[in-house]
Protein backbone atom coordinates (compact mmCIF):
# COMPACT_ATOMS: atom_id res chain seq x y z
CA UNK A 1 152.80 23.19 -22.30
CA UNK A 2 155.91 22.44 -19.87
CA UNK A 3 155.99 23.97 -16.04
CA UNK A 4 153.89 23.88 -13.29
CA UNK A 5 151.99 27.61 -13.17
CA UNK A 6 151.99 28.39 -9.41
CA UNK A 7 147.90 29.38 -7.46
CA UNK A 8 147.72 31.07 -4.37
CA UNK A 9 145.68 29.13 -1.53
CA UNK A 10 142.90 31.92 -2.49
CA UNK A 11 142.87 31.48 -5.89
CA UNK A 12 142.33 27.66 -5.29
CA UNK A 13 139.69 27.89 -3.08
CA UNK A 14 137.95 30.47 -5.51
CA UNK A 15 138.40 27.87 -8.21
CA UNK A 16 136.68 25.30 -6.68
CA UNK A 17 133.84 27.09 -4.84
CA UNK A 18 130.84 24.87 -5.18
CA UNK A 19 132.89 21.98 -6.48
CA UNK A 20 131.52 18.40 -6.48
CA UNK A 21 133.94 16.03 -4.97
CA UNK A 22 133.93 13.20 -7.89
CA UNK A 23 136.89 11.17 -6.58
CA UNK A 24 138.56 11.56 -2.64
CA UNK A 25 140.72 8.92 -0.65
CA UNK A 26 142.01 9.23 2.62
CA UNK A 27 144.53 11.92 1.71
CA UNK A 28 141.53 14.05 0.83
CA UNK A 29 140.09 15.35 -2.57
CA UNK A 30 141.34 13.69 -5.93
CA UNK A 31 139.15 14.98 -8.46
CA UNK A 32 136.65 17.96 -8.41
CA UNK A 33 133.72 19.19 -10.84
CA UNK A 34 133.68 22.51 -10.88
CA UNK A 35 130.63 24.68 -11.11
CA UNK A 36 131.49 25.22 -14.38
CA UNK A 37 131.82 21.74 -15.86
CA UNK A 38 135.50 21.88 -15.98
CA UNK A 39 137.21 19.21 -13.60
CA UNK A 40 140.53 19.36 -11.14
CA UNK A 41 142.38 16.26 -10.91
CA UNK A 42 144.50 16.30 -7.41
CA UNK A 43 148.06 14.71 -7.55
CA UNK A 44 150.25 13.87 -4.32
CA UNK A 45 153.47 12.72 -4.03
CA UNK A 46 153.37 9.52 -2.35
CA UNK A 47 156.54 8.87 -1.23
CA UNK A 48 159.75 11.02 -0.41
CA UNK A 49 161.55 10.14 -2.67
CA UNK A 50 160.46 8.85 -6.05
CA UNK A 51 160.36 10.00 -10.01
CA UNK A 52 157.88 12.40 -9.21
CA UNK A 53 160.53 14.69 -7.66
CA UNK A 54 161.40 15.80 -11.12
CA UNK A 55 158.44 14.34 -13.43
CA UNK A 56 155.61 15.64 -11.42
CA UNK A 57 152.20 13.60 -12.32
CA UNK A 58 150.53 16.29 -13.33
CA UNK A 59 153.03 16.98 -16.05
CA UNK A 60 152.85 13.26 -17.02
CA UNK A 61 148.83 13.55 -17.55
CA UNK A 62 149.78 16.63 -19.86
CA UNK A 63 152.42 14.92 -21.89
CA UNK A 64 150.25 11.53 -22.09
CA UNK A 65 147.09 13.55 -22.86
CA UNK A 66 149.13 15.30 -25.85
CA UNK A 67 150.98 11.62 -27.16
CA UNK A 68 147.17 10.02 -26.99
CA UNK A 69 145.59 13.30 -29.01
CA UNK A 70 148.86 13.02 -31.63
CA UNK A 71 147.97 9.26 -32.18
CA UNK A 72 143.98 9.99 -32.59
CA UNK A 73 143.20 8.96 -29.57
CA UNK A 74 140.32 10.81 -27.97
CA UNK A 75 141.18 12.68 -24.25
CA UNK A 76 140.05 15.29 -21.88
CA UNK A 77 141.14 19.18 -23.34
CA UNK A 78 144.13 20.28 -20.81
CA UNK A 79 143.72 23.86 -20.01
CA UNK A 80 146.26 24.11 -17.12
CA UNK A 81 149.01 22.37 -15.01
CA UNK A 82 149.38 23.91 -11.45
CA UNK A 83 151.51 23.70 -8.36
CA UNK A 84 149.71 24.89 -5.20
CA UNK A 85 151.83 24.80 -2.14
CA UNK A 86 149.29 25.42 0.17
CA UNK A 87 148.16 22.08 0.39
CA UNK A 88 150.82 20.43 -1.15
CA UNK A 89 149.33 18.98 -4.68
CA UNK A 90 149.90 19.54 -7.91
CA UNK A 91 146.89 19.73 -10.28
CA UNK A 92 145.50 19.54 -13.86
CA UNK A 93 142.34 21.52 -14.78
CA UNK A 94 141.07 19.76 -17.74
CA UNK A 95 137.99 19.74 -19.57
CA UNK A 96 136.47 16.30 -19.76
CA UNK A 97 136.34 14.11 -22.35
CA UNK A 98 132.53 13.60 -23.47
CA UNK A 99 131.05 10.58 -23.65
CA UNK A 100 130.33 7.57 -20.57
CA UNK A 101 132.75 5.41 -19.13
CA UNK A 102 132.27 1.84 -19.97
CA UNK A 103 131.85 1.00 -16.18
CA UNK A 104 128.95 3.53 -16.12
CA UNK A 105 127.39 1.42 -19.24
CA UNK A 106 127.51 -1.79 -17.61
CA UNK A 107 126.04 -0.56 -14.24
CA UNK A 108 123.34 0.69 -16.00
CA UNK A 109 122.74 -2.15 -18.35
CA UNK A 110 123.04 -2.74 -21.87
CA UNK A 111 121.05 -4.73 -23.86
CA UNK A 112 122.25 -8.38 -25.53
CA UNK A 113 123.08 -6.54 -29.32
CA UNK A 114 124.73 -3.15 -27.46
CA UNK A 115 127.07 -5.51 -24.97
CA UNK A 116 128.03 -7.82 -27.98
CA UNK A 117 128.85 -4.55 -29.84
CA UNK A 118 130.60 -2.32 -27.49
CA UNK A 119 132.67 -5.63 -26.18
CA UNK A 120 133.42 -6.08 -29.73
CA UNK A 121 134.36 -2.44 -30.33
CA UNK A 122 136.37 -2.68 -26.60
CA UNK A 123 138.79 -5.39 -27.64
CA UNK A 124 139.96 -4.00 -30.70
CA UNK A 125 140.42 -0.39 -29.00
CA UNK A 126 142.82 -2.36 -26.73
CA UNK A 127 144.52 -4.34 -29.77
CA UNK A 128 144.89 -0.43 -31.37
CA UNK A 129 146.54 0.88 -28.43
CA UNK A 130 149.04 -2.00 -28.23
CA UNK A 131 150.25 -1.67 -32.07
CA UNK A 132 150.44 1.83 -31.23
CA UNK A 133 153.33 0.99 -28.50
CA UNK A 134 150.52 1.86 -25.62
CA UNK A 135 150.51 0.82 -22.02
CA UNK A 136 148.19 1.61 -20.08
CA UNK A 137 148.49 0.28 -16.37
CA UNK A 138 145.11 1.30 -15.13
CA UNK A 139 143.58 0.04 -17.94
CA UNK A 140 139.84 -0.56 -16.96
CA UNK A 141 135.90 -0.17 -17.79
CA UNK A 142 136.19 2.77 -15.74
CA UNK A 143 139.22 4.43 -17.48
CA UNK A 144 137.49 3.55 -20.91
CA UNK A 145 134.87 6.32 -22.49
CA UNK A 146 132.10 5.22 -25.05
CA UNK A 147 132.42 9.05 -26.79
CA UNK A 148 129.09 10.59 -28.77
CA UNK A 149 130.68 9.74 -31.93
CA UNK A 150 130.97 6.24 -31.34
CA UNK A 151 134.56 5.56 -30.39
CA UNK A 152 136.48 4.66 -27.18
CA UNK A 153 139.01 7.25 -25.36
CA UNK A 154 140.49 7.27 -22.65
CA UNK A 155 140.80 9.54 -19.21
CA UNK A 156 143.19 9.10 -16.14
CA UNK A 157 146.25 8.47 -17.92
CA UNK A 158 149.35 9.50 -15.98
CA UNK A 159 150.80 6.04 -15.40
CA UNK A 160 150.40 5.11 -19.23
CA UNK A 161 153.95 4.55 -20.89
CA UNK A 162 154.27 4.95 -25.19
CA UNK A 163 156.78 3.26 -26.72
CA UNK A 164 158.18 3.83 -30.08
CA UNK A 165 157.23 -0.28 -31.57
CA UNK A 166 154.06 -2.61 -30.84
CA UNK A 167 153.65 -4.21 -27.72
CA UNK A 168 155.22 -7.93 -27.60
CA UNK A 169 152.90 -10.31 -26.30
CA UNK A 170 154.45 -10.83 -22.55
CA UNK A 171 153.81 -6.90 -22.69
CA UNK A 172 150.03 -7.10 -23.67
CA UNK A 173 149.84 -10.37 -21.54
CA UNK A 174 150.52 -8.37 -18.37
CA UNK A 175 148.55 -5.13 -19.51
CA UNK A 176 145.28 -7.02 -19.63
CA UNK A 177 145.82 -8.85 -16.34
CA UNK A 178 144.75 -6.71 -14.00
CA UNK A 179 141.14 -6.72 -16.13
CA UNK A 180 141.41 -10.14 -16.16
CA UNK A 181 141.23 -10.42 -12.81
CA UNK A 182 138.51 -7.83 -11.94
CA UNK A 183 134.87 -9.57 -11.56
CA UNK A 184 132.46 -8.05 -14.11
CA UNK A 185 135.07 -6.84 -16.32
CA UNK A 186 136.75 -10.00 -17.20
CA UNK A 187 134.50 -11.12 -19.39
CA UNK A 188 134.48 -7.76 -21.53
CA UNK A 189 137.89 -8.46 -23.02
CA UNK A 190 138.68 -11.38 -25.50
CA UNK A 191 142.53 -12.15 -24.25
CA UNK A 192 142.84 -14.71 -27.05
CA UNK A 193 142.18 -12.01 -29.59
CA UNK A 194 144.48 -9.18 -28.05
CA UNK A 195 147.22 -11.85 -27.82
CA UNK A 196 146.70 -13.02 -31.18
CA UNK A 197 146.55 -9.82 -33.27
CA UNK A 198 149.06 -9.37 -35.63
CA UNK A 199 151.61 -6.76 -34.40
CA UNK A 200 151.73 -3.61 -37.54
């Protein structure tokens, strides 16, 4: 899938009649649930200039989304990259990836055994996406899903970069930082073990 597909103001708005706004900042809507289940994740361009000029976010979710899938990584189904002029966004209409986000497990608690386990299962997803050459900047609980099958996947990727070896360790030092930092999800990653794997 390359290109933006232009919508019409009216076809947008019919698109996302009866929409649930999921995710909104001060620029307005970011992500929409459709009445259908499907959602609409919003991208602006937040500056002038920048990269996004001729790699429009939306096209980087769609490229990321198909590296992740290639590498058996579990991601939302993209069904369509738009432009709409109207109100100056590009968009990806997606259909999610099943499963809870890990955030959503821990604010609904977990019992002892469960945390132990999906911690467990957490810190070697992380390790996996580093030997695969994976960084993921907004790598978080909340960026994380626990699918029905049992594995991890992950949504909201456009700022993720693949490279073609493992990750060196300053590389996965940095990636886990941010978590590192983040109260309740610091403790959910075991930095000694994602610094110490063994690079494939």
């Amino acid at each position: 899938m390359r290109g933006l597909t232009p919508m019409e103001h009216e076809d947008f708005l019919a698109l996302k009649a009866g929409a649930e706004v999921i995710e909104a900042d001060s620029c307005g809507e970011k992500v929409l649930r459709l009445a259908d289940g499907r959602l609409l994740k919003l991208f602006r361009r937040k500056r002038l200039i920048s990269s996004a000029m001729w790699y429009p976010y939306a096209l980087r979710f769609v490229d990321n989304a198909q590296a992740l899938a290639l590498r058996g990584i579990p991601v939302p189904r993209v069904i369509a990259a738009l432009r709409i002029p109207s109100v100056k966004r590009d968009a990806v209409l997606y259909q999610p990836l099943e499963g809870t986000t890990l955030r959503d497990l821990v604010k609904h608690g977990l019992d002892a055994q469960n945390e132990r386990r999906v911690k467990k299962l957490f810190t070697a997803f992380v390790i996996r996406l580093h030997d695969l050459g994976i960084y993921f900047r907004s790598l978080h609980l909340g960026n994380v899903v626990l699918t029905p099958a049992g594995g991890l996947g992950l949504i909201d990727f456009s700022d993720l970069r693949i490279y073609r070896r493992p990750l060196p360790t300053f590389m996965r030092r940095r990636n886990i930082r941010r978590m590192l930092e983040m109260p309740g999800e610091c403790d959910w990653i075991d930095s000694e073990a994602i610094l110490d794997a063994r690079h494939v």
